[in-house]
N, C-alpha and C. Protein backbone atom coordinates (compact mmCIF):
# COMPACT_ATOMS: atom_id res chain seq x y z
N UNK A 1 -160.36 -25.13 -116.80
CA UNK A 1 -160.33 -25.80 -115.48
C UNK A 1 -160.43 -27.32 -115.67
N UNK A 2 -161.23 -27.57 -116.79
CA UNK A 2 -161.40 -28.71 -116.92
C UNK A 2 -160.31 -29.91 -117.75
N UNK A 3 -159.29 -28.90 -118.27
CA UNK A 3 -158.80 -29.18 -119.01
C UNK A 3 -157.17 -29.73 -117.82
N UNK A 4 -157.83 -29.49 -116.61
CA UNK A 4 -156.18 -29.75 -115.59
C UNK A 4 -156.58 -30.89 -114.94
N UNK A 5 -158.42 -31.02 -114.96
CA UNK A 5 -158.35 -32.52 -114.07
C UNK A 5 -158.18 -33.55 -114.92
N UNK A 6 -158.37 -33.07 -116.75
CA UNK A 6 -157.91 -34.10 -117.42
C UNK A 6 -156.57 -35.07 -117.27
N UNK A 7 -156.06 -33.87 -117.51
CA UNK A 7 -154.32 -33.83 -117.23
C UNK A 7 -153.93 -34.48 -116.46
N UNK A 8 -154.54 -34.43 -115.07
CA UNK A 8 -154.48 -34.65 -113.80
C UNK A 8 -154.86 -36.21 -114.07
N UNK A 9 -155.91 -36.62 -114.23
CA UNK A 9 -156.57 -38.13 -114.31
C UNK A 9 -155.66 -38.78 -114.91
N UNK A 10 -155.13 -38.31 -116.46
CA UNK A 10 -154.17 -38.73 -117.01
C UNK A 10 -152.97 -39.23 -116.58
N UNK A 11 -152.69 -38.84 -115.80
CA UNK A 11 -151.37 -38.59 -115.33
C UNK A 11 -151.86 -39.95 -114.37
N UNK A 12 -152.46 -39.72 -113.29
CA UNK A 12 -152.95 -40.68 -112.25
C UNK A 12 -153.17 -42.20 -112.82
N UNK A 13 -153.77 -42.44 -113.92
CA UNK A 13 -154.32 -43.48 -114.98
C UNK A 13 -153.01 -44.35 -114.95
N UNK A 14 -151.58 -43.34 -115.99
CA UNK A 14 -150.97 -44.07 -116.17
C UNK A 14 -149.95 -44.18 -114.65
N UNK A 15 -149.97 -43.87 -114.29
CA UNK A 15 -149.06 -44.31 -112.31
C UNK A 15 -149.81 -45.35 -112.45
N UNK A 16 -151.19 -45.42 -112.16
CA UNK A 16 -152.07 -46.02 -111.33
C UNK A 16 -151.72 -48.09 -112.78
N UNK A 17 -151.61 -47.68 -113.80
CA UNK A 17 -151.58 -48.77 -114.91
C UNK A 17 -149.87 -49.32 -114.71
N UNK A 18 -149.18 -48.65 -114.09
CA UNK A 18 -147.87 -49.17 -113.55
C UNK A 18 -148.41 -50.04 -112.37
């Protein structure tokens, strides 16, 4: 479970670093 909000943050991090 924890392993999808990683994913998830990840994902958000780099959008969010654009």
């Amino acid at each position: 479970m924890n392993q999808l909000l990683h994913s998830f943050l990840r994902k958000v991090s780099q959008v969010l670093s654009v």
